[in-house]
N, C-alpha and C. Protein backbone atom coordinates (compact mmCIF):
# COMPACT_ATOMS: atom_id res chain seq x y z
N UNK A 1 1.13 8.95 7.09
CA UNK A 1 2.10 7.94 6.73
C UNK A 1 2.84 8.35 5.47
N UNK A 2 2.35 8.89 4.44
CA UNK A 2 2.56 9.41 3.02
C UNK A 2 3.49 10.35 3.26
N UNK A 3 3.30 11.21 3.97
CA UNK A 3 4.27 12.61 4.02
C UNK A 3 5.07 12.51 5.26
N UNK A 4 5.28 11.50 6.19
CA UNK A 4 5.73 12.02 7.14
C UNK A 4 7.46 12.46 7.42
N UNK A 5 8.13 12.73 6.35
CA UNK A 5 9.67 12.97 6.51
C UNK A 5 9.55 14.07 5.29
N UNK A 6 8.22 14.74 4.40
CA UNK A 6 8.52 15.88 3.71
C UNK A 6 7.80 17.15 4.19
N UNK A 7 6.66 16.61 4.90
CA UNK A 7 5.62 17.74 5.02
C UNK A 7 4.36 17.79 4.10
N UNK A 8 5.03 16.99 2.99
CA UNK A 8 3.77 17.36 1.50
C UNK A 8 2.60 16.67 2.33
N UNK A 9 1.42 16.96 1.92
CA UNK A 9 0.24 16.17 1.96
C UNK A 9 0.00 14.96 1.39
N UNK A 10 -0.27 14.16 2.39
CA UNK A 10 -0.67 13.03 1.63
C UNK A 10 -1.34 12.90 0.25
N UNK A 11 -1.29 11.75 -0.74
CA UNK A 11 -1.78 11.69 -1.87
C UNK A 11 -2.76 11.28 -2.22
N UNK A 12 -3.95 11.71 -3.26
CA UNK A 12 -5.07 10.67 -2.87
C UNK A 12 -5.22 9.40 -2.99
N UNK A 13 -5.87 8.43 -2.52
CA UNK A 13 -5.87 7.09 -2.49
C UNK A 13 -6.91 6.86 -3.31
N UNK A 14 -7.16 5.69 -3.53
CA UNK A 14 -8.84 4.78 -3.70
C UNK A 14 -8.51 3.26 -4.36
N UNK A 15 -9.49 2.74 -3.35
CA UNK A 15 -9.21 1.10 -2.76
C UNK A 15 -10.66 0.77 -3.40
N UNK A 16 -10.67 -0.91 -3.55
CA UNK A 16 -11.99 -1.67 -3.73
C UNK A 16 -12.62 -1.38 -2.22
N UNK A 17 -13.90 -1.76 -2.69
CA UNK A 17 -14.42 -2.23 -1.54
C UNK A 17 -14.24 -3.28 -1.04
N UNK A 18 -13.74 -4.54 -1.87
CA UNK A 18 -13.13 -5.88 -1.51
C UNK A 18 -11.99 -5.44 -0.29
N UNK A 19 -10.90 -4.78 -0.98
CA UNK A 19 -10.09 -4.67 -0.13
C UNK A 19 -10.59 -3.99 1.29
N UNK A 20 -11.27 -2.92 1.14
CA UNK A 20 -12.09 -2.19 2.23
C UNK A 20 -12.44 -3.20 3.71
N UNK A 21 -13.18 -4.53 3.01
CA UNK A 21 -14.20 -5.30 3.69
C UNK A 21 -12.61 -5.88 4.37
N UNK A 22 -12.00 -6.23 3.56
CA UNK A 22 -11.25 -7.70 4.23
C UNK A 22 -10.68 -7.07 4.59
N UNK A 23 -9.53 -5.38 4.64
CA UNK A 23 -9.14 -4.69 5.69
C UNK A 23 -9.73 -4.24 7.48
N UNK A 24 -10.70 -3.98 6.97
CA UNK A 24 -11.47 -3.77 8.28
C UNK A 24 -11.53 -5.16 9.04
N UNK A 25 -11.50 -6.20 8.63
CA UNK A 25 -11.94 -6.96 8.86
C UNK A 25 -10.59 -7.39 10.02
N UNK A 26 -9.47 -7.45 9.07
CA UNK A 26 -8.45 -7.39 9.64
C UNK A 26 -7.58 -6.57 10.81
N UNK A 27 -8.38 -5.52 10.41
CA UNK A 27 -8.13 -4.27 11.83
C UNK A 27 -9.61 -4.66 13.06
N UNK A 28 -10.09 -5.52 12.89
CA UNK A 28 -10.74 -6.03 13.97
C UNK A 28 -10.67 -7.44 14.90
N UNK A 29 -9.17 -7.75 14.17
CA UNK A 29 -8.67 -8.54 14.97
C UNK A 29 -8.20 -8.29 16.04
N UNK A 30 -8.35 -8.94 17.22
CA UNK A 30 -7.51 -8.72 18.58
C UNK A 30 -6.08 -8.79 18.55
N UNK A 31 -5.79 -7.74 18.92
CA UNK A 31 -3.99 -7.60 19.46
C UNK A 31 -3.31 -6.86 18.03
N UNK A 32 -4.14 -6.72 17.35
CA UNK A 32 -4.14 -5.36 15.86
C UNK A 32 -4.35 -4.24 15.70
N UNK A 33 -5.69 -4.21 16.13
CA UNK A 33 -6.27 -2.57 16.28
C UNK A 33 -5.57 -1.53 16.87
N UNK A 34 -4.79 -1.91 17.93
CA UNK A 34 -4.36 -0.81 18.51
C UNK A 34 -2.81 -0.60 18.53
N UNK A 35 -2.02 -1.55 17.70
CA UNK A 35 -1.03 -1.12 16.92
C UNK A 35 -0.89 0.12 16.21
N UNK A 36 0.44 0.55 16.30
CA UNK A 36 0.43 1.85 15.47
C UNK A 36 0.70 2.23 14.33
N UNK A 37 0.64 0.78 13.63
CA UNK A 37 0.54 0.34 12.24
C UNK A 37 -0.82 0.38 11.76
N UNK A 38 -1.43 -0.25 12.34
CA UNK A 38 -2.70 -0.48 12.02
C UNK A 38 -3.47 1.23 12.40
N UNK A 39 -3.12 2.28 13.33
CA UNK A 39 -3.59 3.00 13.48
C UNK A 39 -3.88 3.84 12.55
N UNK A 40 -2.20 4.03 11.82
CA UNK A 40 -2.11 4.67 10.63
C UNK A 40 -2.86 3.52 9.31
N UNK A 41 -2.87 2.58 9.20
CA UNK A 41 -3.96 1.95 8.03
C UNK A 41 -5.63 2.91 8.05
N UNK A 42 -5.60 2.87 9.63
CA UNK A 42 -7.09 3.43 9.77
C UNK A 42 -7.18 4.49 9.05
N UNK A 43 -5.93 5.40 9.38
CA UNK A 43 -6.65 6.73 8.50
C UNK A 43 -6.21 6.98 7.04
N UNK A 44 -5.28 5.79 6.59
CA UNK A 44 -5.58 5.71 5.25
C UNK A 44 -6.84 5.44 4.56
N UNK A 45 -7.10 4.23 5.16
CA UNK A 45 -8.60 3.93 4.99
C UNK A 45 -9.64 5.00 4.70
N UNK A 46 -9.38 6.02 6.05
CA UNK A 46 -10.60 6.93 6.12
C UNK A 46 -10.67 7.91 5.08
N UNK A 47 -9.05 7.78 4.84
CA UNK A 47 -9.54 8.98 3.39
C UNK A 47 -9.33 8.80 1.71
N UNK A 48 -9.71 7.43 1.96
CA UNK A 48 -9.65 6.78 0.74
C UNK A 48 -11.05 6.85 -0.50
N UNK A 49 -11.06 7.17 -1.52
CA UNK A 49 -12.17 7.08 -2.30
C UNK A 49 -12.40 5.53 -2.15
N UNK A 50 -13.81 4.91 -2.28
CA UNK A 50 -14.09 3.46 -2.15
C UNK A 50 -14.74 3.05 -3.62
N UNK A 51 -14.46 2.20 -4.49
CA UNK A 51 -14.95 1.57 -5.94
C UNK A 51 -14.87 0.66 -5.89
N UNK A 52 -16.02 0.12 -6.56
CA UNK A 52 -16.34 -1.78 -6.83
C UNK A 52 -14.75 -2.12 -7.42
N UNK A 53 -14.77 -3.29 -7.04
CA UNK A 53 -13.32 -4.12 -7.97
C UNK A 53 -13.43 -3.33 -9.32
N UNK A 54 -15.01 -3.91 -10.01
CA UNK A 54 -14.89 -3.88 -11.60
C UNK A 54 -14.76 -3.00 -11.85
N UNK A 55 -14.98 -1.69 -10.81
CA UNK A 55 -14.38 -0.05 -11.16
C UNK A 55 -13.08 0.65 -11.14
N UNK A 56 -12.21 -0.68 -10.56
CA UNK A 56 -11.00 -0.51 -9.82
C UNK A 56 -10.04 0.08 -11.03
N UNK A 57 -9.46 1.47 -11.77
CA UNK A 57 -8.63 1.53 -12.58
C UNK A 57 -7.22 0.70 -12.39
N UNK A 58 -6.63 0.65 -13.53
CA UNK A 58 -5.78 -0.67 -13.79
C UNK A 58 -4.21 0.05 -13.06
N UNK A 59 -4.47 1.38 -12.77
CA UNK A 59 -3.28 2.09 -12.13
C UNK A 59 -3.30 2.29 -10.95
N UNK A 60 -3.77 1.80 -10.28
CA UNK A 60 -4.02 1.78 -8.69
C UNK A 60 -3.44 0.79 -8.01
N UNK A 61 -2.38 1.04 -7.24
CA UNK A 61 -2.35 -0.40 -6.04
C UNK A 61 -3.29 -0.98 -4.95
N UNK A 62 -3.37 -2.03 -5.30
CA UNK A 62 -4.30 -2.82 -4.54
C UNK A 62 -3.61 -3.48 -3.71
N UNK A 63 -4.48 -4.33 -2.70
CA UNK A 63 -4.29 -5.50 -2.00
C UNK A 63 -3.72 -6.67 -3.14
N UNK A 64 -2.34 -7.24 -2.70
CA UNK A 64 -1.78 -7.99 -3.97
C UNK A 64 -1.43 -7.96 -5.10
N UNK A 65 -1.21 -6.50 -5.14
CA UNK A 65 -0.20 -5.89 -6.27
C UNK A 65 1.33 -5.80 -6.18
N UNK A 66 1.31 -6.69 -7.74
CA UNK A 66 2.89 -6.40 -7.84
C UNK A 66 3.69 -5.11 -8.62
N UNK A 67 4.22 -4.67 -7.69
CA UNK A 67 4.45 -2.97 -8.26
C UNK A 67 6.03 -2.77 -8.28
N UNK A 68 6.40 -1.90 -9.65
CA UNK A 68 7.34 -1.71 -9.72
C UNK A 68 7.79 -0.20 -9.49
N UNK A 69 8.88 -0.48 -8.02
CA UNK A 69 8.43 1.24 -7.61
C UNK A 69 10.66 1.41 -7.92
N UNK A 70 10.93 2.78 -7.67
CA UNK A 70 12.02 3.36 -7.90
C UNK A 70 12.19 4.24 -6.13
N UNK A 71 13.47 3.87 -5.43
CA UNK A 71 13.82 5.08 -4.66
C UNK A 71 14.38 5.82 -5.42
N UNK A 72 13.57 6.92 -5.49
CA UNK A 72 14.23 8.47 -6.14
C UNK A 72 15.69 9.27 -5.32
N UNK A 73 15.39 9.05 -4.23
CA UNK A 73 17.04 9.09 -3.31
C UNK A 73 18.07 8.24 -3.70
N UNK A 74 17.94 7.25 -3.82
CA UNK A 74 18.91 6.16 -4.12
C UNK A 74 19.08 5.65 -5.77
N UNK A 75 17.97 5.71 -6.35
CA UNK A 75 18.06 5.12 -7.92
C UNK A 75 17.51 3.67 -7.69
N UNK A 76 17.94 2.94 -6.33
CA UNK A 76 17.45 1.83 -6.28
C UNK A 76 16.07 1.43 -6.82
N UNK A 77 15.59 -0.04 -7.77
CA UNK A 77 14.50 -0.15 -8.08
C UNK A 77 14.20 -1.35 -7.06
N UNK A 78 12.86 -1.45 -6.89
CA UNK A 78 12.21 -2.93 -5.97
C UNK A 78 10.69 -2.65 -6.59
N UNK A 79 11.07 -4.18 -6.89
CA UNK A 79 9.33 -4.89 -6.82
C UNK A 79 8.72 -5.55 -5.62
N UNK A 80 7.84 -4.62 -5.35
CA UNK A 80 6.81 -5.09 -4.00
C UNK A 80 5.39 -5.94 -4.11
N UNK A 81 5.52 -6.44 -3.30
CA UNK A 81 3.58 -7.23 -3.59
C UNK A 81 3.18 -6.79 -2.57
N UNK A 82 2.35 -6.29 -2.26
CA UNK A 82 1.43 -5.80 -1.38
C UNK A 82 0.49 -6.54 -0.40
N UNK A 83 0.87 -7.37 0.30
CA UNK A 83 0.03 -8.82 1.17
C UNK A 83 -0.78 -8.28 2.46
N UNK A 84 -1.38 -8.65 2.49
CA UNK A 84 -1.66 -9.09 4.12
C UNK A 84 -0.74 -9.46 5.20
N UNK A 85 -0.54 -9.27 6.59
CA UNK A 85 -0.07 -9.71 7.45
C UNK A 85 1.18 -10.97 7.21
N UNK A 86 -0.27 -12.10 7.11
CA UNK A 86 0.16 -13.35 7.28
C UNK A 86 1.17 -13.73 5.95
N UNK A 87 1.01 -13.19 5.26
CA UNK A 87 1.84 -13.14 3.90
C UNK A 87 3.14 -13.00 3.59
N UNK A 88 3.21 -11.86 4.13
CA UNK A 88 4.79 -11.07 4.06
C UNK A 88 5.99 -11.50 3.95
N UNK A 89 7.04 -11.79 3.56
CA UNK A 89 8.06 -12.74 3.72
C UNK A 89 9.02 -11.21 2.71
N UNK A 90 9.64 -10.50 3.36
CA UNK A 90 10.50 -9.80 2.80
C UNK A 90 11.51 -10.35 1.87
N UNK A 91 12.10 -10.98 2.15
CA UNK A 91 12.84 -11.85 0.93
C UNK A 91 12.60 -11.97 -0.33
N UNK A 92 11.15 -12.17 -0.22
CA UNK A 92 10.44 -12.38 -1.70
C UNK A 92 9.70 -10.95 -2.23
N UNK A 93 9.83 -9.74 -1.72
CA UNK A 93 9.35 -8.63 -1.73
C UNK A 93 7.88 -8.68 -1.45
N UNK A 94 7.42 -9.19 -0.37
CA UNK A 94 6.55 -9.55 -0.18
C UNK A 94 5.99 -8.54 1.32
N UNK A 95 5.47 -7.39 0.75
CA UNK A 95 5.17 -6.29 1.99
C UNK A 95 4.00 -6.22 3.06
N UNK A 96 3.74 -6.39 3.70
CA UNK A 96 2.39 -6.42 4.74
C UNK A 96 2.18 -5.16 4.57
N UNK A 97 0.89 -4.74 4.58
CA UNK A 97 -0.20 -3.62 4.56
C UNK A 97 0.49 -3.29 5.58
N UNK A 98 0.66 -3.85 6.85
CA UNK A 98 1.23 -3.03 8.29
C UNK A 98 2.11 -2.53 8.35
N UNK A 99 2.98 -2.72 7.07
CA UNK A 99 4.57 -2.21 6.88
C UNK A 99 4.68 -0.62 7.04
N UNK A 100 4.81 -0.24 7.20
CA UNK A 100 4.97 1.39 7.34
C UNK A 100 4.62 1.84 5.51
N UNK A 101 5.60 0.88 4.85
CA UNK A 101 5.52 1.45 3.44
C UNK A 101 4.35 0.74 2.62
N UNK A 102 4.24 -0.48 2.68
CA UNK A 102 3.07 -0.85 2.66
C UNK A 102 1.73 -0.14 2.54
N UNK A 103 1.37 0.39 3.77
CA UNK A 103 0.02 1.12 4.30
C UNK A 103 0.40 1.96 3.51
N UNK A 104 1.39 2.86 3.25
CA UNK A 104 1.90 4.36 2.19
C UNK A 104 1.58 3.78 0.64
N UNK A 105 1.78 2.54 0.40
CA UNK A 105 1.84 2.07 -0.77
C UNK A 105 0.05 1.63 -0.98
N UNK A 106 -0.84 0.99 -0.42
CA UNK A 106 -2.08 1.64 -0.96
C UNK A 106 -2.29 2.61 -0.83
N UNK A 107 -3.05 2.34 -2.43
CA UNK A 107 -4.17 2.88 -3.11
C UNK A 107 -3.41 3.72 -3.81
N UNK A 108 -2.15 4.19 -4.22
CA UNK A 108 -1.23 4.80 -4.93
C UNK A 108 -1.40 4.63 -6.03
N UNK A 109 -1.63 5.77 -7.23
CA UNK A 109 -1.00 5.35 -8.63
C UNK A 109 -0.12 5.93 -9.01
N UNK A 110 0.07 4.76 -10.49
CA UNK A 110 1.34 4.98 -11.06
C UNK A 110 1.67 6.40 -11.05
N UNK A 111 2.69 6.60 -10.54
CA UNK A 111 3.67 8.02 -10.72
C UNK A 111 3.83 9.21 -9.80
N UNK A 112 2.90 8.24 -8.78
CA UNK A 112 2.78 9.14 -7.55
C UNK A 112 3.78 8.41 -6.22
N UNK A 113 4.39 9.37 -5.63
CA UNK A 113 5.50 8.99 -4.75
C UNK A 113 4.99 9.25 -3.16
N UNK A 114 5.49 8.79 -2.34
CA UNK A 114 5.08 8.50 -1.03
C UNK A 114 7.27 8.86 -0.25
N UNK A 115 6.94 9.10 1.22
CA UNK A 115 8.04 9.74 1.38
C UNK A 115 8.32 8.84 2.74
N UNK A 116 9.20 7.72 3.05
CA UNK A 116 8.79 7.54 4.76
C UNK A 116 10.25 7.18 5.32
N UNK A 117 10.29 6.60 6.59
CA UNK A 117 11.58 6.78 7.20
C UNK A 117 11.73 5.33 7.22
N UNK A 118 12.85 4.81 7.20
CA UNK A 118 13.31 2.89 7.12
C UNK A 118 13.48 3.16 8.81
N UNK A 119 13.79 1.72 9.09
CA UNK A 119 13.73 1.30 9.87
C UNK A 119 15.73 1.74 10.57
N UNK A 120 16.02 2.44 11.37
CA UNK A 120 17.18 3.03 11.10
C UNK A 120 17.31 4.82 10.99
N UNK A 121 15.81 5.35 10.61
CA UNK A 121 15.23 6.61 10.12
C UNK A 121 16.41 7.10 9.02
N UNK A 122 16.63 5.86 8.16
CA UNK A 122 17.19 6.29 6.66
C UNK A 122 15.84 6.79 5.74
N UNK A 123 15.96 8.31 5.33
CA UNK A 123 14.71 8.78 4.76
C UNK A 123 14.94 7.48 3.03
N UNK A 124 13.73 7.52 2.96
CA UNK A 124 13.25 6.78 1.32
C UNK A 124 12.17 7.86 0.38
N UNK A 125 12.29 7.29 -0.84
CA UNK A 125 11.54 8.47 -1.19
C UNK A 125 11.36 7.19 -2.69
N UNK A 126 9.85 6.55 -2.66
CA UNK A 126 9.36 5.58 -3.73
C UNK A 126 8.75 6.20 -4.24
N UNK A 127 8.53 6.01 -5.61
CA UNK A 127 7.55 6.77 -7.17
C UNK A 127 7.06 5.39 -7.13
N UNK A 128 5.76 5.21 -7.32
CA UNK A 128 5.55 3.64 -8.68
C UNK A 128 5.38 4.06 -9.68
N UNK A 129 6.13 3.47 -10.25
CA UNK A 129 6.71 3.70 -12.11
C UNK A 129 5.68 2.25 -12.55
N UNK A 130 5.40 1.22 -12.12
CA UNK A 130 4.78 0.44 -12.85
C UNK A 130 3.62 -0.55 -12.02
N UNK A 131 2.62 -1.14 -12.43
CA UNK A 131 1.88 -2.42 -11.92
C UNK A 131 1.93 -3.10 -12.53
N UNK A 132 2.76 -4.18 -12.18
CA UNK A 132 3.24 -5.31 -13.34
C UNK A 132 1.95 -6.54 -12.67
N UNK A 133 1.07 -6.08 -11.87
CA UNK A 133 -0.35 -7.10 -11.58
C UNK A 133 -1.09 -6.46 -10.55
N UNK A 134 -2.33 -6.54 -11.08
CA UNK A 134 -3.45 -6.33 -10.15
C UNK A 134 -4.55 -6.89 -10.03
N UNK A 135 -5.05 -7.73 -9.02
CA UNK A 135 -6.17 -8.75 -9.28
C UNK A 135 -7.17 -7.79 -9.61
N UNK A 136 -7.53 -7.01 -9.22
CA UNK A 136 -8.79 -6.37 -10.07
C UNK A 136 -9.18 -6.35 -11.69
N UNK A 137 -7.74 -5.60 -12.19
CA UNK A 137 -7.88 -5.74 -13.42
C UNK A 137 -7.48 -7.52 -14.05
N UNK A 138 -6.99 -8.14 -13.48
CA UNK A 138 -6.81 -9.27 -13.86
C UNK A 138 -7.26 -10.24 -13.34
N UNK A 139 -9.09 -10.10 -12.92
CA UNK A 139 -9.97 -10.54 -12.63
C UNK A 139 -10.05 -11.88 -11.49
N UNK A 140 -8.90 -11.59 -10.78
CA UNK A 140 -8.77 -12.39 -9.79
C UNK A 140 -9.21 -12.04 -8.25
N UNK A 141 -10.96 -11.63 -8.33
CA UNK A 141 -11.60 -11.42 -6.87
C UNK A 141 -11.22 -12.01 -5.76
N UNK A 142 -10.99 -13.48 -6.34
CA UNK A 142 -11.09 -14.25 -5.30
C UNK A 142 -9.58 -14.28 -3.92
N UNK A 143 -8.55 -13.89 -4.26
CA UNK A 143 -7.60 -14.48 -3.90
C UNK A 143 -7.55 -13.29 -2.25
């Protein structure tokens, strides 16, 4: 998902185990799993380092991070939140994990760029330059 319009190798990831649990959890819903959104989550997943929340460094995107990323093609900046499914409401920059960029966008840190095709196959090319929130570090397990 990371490289697929440069060639580079994907970047390394690493997710809570929170997020881990309630992902899987979510890719074991019926009429999900075998999406090809969700296919590619899987093997983000699979090659993700896994750390407790309280281990979670404060530069990592998580599940429900608000991130301030840059297209390096365009100059354009966008702030994304990183949701679940049911969440998503693009309007509000509000991205589903299933999003193509989304799934590219965990477990990313700051300053590391991801490469993917819009919807249209207009290439994009996002850095995150910032995490302006992350429930881990801002001790919000619960949400």
């Amino acid at each position: 998902m990371s490289s697929q319009s440069s060639g580079r190798p994907s970047p390394p990831i690493t997710i809570s185990t929170l997020d881990m649990a309630r992902l899987e959890s979510l890719l074991d819903a019926p009429g999900v799993n075998q999406q090809p959104a969700a296919l590619a989550l899987v093997d983000e997943l699979n090659r993700a380092e896994v750390l407790p929340p309280e281990q979670m460094p404060n530069n990592i995107v998580t599940m429900r991070s608000r991130v301030e990323c840059m297209d390096t093609l365009t100059g354009e900046s966008h702030i994304l939140t990183l949701v679940y499914p049911n969440e998503a409401d693009a309007d509000q920059g509000k991205i589903s994990v299933l999003a193509p960029v989304g799934c590219a966008l965990l477990g990313l840190t700051i300053g590391q760029t991801i490469d993917w095709n819009a919807p249209g196959g207009r290439k994009l090319r996002l850095r995150v330059d910032a995490i302006r929130y992350q429930p881990e570090a801002a001790g919000d397990l619960l949400l």
